[in-house]
N, C-alpha and C. Protein backbone atom coordinates (compact mmCIF):
# COMPACT_ATOMS: atom_id res chain seq x y z
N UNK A 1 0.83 -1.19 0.00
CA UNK A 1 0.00 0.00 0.00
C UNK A 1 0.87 1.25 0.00
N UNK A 2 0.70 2.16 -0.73
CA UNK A 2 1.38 3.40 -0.63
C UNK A 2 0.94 4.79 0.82
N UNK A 3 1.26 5.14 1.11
CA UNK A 3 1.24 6.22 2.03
C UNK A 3 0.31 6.74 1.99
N UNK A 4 -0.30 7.06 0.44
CA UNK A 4 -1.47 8.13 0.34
C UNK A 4 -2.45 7.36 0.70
N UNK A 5 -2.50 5.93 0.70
CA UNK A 5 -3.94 5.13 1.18
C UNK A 5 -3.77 4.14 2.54
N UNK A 6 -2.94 4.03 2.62
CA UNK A 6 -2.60 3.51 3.87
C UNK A 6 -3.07 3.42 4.96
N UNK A 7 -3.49 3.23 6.08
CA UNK A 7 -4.47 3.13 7.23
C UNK A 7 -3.52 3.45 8.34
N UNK A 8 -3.36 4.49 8.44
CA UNK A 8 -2.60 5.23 9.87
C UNK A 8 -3.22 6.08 10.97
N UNK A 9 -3.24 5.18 12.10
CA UNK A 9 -3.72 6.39 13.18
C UNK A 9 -4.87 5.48 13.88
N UNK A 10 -5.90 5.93 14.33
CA UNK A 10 -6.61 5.42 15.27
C UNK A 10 -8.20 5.73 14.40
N UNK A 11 -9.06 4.77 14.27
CA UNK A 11 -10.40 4.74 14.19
C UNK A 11 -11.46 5.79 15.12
N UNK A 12 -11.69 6.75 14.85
CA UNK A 12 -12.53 8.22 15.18
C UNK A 12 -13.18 8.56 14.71
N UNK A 13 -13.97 9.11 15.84
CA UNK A 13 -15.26 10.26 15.04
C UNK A 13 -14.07 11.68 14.57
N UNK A 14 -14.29 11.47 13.23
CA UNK A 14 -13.25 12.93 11.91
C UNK A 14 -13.87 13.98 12.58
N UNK A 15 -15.21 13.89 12.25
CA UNK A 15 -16.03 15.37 12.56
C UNK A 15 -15.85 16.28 14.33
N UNK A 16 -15.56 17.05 14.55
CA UNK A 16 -16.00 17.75 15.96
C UNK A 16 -17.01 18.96 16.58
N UNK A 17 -17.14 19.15 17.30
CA UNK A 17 -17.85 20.67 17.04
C UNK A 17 -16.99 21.35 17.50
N UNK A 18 -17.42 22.36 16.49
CA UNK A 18 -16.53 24.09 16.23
C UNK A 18 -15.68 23.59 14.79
N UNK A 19 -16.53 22.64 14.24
CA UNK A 19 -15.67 22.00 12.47
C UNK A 19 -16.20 22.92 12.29
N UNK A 20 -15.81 23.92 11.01
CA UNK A 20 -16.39 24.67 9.54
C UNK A 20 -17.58 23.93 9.46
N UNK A 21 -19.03 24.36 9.18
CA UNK A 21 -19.92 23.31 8.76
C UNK A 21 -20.67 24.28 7.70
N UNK A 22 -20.94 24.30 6.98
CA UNK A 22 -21.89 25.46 5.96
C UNK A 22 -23.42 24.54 5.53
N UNK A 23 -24.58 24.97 6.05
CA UNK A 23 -25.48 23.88 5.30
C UNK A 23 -25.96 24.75 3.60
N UNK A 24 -26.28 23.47 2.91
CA UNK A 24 -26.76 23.23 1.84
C UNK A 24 -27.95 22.53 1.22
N UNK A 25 -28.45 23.31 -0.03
CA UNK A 25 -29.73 23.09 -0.43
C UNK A 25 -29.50 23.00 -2.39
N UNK A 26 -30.40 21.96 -2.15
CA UNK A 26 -30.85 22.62 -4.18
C UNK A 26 -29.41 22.09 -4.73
N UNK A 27 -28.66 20.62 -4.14
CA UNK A 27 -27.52 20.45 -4.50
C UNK A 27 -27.38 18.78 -4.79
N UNK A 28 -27.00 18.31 -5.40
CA UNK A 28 -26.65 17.28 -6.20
C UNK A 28 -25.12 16.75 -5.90
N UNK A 29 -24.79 15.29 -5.95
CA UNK A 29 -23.55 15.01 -5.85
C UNK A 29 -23.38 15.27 -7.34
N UNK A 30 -21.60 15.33 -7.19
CA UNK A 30 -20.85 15.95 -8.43
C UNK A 30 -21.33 16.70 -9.17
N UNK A 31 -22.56 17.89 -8.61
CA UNK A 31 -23.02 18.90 -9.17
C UNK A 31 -22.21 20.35 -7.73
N UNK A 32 -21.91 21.05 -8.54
CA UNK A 32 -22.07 22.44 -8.05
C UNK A 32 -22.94 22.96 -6.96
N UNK A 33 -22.50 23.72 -6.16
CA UNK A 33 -23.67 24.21 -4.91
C UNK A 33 -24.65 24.60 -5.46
N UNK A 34 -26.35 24.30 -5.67
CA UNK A 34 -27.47 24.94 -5.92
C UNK A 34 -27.44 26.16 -4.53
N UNK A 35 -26.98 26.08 -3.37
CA UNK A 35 -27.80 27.21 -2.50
C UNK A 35 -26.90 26.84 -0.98
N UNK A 36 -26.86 27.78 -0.42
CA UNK A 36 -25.79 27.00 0.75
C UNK A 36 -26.37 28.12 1.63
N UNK A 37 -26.77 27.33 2.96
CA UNK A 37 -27.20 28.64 4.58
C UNK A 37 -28.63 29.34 3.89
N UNK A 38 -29.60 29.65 4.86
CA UNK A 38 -30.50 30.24 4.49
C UNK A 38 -31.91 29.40 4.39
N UNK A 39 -31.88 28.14 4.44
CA UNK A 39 -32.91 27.29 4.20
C UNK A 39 -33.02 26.52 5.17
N UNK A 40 -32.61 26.42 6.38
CA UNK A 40 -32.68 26.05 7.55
C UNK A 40 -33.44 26.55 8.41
N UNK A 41 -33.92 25.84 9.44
CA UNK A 41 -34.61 27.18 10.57
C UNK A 41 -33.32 27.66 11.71
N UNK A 42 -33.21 29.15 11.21
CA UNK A 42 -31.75 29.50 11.32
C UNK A 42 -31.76 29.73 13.05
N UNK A 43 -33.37 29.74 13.73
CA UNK A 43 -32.98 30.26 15.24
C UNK A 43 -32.11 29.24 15.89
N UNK A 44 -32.59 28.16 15.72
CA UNK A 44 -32.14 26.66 16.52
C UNK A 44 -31.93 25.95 16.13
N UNK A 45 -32.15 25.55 14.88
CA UNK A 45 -31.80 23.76 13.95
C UNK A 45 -30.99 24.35 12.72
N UNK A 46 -30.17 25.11 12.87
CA UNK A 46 -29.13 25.22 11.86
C UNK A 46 -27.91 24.11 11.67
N UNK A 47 -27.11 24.24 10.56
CA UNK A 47 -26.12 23.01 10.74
C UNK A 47 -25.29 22.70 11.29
N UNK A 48 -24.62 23.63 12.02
CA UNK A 48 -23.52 22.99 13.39
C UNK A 48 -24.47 21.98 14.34
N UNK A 49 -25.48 22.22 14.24
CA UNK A 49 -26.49 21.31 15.18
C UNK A 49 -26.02 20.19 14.95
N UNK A 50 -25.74 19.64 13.20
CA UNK A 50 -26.04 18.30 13.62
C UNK A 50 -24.27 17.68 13.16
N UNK A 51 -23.38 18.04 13.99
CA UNK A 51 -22.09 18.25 14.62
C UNK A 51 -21.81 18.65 16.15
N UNK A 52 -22.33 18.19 16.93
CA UNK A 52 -22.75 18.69 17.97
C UNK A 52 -22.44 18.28 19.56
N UNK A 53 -22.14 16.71 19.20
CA UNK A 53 -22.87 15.82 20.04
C UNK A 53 -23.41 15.55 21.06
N UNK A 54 -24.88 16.19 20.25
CA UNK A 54 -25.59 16.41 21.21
C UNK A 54 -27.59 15.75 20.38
N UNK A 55 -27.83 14.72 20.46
CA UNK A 55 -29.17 14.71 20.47
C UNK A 55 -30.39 15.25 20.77
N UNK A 56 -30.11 15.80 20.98
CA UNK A 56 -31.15 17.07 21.86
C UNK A 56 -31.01 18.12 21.16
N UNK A 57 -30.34 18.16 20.03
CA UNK A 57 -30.32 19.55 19.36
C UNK A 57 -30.57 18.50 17.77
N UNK A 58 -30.74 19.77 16.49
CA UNK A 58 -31.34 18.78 15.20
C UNK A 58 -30.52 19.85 14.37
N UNK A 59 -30.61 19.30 13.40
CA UNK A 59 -30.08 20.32 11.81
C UNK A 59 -31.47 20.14 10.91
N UNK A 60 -32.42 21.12 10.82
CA UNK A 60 -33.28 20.89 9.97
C UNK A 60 -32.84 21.65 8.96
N UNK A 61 -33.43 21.49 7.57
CA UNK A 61 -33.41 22.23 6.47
C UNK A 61 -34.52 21.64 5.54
N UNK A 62 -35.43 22.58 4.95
CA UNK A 62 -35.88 22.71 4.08
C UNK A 62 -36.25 22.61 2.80
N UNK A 63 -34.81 22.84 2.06
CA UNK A 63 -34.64 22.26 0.78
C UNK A 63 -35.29 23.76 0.18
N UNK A 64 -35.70 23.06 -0.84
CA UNK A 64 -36.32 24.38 -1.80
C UNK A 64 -37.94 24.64 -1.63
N UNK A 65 -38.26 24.07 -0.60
CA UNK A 65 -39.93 24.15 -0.47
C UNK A 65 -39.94 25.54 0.13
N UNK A 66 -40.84 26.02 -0.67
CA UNK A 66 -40.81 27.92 -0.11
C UNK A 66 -42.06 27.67 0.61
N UNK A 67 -43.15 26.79 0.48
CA UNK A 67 -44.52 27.14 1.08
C UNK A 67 -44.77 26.09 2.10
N UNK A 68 -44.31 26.18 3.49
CA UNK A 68 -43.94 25.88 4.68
C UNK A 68 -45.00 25.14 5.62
N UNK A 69 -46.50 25.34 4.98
CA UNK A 69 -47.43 24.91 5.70
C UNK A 69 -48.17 23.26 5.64
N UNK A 70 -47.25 23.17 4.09
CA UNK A 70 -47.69 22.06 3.81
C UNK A 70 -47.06 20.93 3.14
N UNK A 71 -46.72 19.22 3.32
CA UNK A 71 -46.21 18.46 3.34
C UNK A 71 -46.05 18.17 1.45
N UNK A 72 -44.78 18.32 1.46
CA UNK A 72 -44.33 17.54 0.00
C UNK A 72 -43.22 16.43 0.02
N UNK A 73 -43.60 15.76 -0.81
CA UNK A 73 -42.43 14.87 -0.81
C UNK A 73 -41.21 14.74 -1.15
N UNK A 74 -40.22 14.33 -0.40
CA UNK A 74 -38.73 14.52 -0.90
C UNK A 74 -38.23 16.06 -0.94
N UNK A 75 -38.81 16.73 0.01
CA UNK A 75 -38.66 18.39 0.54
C UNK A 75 -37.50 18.64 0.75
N UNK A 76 -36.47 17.21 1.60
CA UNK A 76 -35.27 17.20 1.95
C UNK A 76 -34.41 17.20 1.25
N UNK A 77 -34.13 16.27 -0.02
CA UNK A 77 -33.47 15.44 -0.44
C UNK A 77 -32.92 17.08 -1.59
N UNK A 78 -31.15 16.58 -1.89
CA UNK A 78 -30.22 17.90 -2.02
C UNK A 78 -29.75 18.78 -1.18
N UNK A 79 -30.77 18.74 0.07
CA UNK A 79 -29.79 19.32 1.30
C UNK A 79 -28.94 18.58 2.17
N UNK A 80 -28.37 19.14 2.81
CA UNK A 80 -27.10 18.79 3.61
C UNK A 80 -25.87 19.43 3.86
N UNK A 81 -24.86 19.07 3.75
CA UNK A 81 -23.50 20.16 4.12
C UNK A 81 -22.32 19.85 3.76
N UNK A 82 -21.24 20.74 3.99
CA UNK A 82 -19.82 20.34 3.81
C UNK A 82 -19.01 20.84 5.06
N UNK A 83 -18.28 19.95 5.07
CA UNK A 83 -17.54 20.25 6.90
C UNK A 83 -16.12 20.37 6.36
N UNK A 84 -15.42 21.02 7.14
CA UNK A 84 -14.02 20.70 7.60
C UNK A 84 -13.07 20.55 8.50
N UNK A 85 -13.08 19.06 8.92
CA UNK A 85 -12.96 19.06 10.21
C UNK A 85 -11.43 19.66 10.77
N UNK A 86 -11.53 19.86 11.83
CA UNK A 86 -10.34 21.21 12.37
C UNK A 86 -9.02 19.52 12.62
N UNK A 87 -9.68 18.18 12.77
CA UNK A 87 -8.16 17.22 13.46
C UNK A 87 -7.55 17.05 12.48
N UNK A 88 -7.69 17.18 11.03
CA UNK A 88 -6.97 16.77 9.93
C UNK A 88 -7.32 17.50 9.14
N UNK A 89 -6.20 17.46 7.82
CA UNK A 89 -6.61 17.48 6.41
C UNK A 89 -6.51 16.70 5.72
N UNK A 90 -6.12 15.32 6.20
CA UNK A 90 -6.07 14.16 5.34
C UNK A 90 -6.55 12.95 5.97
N UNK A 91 -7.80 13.27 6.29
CA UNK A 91 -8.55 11.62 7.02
C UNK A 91 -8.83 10.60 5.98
N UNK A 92 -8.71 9.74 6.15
CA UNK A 92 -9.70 8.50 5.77
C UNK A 92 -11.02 7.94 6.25
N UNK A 93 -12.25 8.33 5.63
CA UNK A 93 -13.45 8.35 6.28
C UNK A 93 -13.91 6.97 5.64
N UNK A 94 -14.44 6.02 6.58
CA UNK A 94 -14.95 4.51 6.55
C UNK A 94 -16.04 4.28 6.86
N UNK A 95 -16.81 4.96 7.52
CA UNK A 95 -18.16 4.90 8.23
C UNK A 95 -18.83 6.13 8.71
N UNK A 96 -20.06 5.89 8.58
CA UNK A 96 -21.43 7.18 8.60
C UNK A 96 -21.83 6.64 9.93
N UNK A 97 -22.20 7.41 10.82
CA UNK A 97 -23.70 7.13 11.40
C UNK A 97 -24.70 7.99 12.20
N UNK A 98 -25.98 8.07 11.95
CA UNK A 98 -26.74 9.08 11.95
C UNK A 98 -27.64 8.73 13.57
N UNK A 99 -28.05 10.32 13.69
CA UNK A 99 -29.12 9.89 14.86
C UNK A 99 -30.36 10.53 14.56
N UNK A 100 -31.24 10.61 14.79
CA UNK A 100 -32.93 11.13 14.15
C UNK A 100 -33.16 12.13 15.33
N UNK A 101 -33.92 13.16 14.60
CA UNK A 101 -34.11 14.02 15.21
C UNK A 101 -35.40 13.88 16.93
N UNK A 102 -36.06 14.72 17.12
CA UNK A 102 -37.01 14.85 18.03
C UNK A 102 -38.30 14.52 17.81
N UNK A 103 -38.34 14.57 16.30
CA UNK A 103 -40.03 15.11 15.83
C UNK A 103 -40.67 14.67 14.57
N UNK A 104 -41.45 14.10 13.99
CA UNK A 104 -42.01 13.39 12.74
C UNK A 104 -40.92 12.88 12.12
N UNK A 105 -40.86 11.61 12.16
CA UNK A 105 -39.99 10.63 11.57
C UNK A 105 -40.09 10.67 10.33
N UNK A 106 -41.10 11.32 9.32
CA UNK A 106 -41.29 11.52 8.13
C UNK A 106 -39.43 12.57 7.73
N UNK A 107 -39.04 13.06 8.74
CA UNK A 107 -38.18 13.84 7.93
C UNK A 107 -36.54 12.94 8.37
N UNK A 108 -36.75 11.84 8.45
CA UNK A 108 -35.73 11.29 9.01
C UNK A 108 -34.88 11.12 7.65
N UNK A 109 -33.42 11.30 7.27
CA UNK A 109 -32.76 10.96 6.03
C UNK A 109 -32.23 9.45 6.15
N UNK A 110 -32.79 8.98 5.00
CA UNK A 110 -32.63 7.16 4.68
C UNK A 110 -31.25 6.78 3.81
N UNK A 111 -31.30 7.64 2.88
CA UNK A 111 -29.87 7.85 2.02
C UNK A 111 -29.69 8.72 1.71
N UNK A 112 -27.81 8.70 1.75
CA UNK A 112 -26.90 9.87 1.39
C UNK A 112 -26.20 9.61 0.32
N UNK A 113 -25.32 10.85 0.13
CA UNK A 113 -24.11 10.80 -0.58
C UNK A 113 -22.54 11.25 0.40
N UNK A 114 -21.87 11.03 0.08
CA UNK A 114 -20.65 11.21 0.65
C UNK A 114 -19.65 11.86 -0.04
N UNK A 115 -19.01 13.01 -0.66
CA UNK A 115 -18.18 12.93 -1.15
C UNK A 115 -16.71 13.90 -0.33
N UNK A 116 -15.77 14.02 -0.88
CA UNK A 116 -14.42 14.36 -0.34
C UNK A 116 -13.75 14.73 -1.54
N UNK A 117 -12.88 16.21 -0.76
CA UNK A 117 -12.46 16.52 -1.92
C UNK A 117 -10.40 17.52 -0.69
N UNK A 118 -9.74 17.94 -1.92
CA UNK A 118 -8.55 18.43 -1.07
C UNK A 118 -8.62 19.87 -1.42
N UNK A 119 -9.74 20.36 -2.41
CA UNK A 119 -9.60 21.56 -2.88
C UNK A 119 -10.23 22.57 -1.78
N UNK A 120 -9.86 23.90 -2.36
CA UNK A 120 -10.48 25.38 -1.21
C UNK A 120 -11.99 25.50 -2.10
N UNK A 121 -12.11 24.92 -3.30
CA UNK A 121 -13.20 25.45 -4.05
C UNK A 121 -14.39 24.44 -3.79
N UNK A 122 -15.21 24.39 -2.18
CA UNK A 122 -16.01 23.93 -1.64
C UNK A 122 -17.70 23.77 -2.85
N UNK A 123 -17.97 25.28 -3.69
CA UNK A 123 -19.09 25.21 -3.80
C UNK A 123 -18.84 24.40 -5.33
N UNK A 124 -17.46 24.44 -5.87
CA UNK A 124 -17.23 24.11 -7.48
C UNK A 124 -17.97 22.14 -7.50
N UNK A 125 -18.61 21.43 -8.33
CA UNK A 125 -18.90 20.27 -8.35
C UNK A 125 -17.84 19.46 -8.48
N UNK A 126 -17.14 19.80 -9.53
CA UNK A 126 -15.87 19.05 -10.09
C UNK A 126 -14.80 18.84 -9.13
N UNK A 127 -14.84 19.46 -7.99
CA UNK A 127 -13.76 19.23 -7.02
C UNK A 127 -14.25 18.44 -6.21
N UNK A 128 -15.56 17.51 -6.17
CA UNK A 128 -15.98 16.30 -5.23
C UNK A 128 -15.62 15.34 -5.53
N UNK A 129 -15.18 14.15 -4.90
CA UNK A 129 -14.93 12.75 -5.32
C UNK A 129 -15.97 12.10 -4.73
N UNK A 130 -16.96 11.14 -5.02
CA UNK A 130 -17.84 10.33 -4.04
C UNK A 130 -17.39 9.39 -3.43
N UNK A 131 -17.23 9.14 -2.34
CA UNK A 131 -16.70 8.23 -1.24
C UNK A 131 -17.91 6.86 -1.20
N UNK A 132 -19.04 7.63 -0.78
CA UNK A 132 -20.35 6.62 -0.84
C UNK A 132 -21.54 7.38 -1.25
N UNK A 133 -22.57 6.12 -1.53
CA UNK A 133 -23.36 6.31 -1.71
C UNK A 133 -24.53 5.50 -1.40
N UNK A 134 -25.33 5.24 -0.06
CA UNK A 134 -26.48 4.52 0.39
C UNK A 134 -26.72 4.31 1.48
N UNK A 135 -26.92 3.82 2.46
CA UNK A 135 -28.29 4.11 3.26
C UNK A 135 -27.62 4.83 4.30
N UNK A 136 -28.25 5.63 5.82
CA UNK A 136 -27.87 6.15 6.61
C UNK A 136 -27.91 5.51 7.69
N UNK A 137 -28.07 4.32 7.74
CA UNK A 137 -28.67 3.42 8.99
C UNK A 137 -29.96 3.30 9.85
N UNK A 138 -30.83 4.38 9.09
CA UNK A 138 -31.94 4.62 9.75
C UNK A 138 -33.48 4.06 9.03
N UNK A 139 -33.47 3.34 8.33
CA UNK A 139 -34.11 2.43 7.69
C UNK A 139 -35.24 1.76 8.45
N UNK A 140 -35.01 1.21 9.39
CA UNK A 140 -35.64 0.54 10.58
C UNK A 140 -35.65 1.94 11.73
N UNK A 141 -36.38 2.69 11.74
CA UNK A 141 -36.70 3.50 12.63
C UNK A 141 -36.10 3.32 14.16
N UNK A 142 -35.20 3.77 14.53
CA UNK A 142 -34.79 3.14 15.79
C UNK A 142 -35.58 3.99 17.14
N UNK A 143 -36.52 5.00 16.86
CA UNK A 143 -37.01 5.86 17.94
C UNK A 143 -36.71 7.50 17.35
N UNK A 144 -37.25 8.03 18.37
CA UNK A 144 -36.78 9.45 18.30
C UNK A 144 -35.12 9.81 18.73
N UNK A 145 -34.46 10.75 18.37
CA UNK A 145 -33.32 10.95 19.40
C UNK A 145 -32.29 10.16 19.83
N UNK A 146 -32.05 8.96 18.25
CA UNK A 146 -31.70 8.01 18.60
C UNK A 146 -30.88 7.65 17.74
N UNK A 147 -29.25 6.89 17.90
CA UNK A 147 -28.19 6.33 16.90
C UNK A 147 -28.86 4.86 16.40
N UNK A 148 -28.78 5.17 14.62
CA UNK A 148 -29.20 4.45 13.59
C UNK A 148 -28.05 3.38 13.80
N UNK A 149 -28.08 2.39 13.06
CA UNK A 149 -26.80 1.42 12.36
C UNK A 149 -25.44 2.14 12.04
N UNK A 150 -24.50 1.69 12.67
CA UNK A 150 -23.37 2.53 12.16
C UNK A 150 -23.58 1.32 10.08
N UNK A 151 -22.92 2.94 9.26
CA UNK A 151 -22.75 2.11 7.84
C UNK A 151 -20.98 2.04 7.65
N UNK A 152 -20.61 1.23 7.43
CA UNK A 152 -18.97 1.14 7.04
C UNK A 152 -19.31 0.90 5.77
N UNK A 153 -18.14 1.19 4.97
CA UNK A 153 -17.44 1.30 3.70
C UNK A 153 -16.13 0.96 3.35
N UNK A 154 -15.49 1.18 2.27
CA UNK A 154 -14.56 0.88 1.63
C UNK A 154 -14.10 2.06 1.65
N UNK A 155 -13.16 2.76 1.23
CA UNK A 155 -12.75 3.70 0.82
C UNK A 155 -10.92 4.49 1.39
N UNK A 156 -10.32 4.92 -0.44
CA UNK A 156 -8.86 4.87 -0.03
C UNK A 156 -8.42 6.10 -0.24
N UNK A 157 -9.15 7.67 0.02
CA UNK A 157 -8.95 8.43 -0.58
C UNK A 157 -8.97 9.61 0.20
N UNK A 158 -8.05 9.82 1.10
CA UNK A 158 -8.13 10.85 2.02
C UNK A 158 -8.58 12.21 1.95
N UNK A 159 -9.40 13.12 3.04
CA UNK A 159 -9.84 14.30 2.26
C UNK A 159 -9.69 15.28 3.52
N UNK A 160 -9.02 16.61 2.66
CA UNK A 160 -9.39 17.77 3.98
C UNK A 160 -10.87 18.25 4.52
N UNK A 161 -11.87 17.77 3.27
CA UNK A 161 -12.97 18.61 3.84
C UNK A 161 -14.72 16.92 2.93
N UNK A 162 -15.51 17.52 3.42
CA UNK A 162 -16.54 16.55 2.92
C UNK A 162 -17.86 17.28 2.88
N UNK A 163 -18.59 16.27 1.87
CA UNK A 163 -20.34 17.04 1.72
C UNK A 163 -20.99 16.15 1.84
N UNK A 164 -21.94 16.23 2.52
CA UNK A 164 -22.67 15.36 2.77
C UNK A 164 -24.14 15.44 2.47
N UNK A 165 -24.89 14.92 1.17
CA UNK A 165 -26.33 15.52 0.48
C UNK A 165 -27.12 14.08 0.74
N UNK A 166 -28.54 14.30 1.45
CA UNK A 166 -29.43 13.64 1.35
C UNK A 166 -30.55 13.16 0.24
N UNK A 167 -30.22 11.89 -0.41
CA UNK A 167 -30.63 11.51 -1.50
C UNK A 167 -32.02 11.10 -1.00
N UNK A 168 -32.66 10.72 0.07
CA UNK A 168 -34.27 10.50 -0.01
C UNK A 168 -34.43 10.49 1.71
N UNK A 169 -35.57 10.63 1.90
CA UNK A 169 -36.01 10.92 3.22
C UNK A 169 -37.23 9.57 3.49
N UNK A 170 -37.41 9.38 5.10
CA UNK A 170 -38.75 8.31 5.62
C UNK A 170 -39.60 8.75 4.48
N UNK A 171 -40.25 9.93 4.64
CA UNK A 171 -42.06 9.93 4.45
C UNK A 171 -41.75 11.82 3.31
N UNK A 172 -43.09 12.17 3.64
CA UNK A 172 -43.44 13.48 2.73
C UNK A 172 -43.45 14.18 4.13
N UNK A 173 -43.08 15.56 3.88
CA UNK A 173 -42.94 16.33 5.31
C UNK A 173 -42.48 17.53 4.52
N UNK A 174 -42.02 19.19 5.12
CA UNK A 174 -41.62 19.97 4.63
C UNK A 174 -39.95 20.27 4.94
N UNK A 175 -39.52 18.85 5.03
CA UNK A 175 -37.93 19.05 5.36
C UNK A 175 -37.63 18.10 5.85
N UNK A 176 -35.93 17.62 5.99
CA UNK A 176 -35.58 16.79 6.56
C UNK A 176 -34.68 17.56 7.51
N UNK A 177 -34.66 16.36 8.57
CA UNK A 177 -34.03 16.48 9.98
C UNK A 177 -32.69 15.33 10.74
N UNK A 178 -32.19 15.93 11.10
CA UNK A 178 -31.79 15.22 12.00
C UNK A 178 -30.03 15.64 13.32
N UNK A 179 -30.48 14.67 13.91
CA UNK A 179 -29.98 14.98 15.12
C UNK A 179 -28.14 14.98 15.39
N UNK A 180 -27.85 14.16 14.73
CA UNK A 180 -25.88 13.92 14.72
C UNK A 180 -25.75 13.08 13.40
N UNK A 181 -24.80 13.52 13.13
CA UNK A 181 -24.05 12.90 12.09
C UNK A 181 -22.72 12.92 12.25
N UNK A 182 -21.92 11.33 12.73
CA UNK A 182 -21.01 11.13 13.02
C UNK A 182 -20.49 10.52 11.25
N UNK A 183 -19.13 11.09 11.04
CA UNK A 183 -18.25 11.22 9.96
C UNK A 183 -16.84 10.21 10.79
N UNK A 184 -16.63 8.82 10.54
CA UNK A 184 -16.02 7.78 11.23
C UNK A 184 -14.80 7.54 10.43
N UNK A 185 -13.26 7.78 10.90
CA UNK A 185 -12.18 6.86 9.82
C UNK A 185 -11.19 7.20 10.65
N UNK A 186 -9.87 7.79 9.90
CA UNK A 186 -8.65 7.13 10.11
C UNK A 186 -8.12 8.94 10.20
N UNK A 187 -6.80 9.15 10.77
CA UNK A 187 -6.30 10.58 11.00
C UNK A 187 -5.09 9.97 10.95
């Protein structure tokens, strides 16, 4: 194995709080930022929330649904974020695992995307690599406020920074939610 893929260091949660976290909307893997901050409910469930560790706090967002009163489907899905976590710039990330928020399991996220990249040009598409792509562990409803399945993976491709976009949600709701998102590998 060469250096650049190599497995050095200790198995960790990558992510911390007080990481860089920017949330995102209206965005696609290996597409370009559609919309980043602003589509969240910015008093209390913004995206450091769900970097936190803390269950008791959520990262909601919106997505592109402007009319708030009423349930559409897949409201969530394109939002999410990009972090950079402050212990490295060259982790190896192996495993996801999510916790669900407080409140209608309809907005719980079922699958993601993962990608990693070494560039400063966060919102550019072309600078993502996809790491993964499928479920969040939360499939089987584990409760409110609560750690899903950890998901492991494969993956040999170290990154300073990551995005993380929700490809489908439980149910129809006006957003998806949730409570921690632990980012798992190698430093």
């Amino acid at each position: 194995m060469s250096t650049d893929t190599a497995i050095i260091g200790r198995f960790i949660i990558i992510t911390r709080p007080g990481d860089t976290i920017i949330g995102l909307y209206n965005t696609t893997a290996g597409g370009s930022t559609g919309g980043k901050n602003g589509s969240y409910s910015a008093d209390t469930e913004y995206p450091e929330k769900a970097i936190d560790n803390s269950t008791e706090t959520k990262y909601f967002n919106y997505g592109t649904f402007v009319n708030r009163n009423s349930n559409r489907p897949n409201a969530g899905v394109g939002t999410g974020f990009y972090v950079t976590p402050s212990i490295s710039n060259a982790s190896l990330v192996v495993a996801l695992r999510f916790a669900t928020g407080n409140d209608w399991e309809q907005r719980d996220p079922l699958t993601v995307t993962l990608e990693g990249t070494n560039s400063t040009s966060l919102d550019i598409g072309s600078s993502w690599t996809l790491i993964y792509n499928g479920s969040t562990g939360l499939e089987s409803d584990p409760g409110r406020k609560r750690y899903g399945v950890q998901q492991n993976f494969t993956n040999t491709i170290r990154c300073a920074s990551y995005r993380l976009l929700v490809t489908s949600q439980r149910g129809m709701h006006i957003g998806v939610q949730y409570s921690e998102v632990e980012i798992i590998g190698y430093i």
